[in-house]
Protein backbone atom coordinates (compact mmCIF):
# COMPACT_ATOMS: atom_id res chain seq x y z
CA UNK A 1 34.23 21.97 22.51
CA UNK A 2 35.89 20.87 19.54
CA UNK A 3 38.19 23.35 17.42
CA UNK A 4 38.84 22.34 13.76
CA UNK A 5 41.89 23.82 12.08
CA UNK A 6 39.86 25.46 8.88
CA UNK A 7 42.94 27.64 7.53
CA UNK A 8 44.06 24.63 5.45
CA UNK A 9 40.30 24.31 3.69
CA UNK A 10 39.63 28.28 3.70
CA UNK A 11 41.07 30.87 1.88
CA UNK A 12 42.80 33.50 4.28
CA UNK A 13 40.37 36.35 3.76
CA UNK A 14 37.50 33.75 4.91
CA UNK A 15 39.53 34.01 8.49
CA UNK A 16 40.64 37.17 8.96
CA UNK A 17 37.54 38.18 10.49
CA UNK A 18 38.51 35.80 13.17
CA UNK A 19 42.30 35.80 13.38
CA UNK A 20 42.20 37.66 16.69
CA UNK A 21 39.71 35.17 18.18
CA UNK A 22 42.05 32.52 17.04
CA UNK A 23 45.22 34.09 18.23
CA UNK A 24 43.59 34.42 21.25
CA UNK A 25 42.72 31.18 21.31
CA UNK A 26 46.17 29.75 20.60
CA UNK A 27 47.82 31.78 23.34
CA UNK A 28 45.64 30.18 25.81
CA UNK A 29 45.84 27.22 25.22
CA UNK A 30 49.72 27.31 25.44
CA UNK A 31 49.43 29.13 28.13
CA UNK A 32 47.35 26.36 30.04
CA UNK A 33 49.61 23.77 28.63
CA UNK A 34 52.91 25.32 30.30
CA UNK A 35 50.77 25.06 34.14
């Protein structure tokens, strides 16, 4: 699984749809990095 970092290409209405899947995201991953 790759994830691209798109907020620097899109506008911010194009992610807000899927800011909490990306938040979400974000938290887990530095949450598994911490382990």
């Amino acid at each position: 699984l790759c994830e691209i970092d798109m907020s620097g290409i899109l506008p911010p209405e194009a992610l807000s749809p899927f800011m909490d899947e990306i938040k979400r995201r974000e938290y887990q991953r530095k949450r598994r990095v911490k382990q």
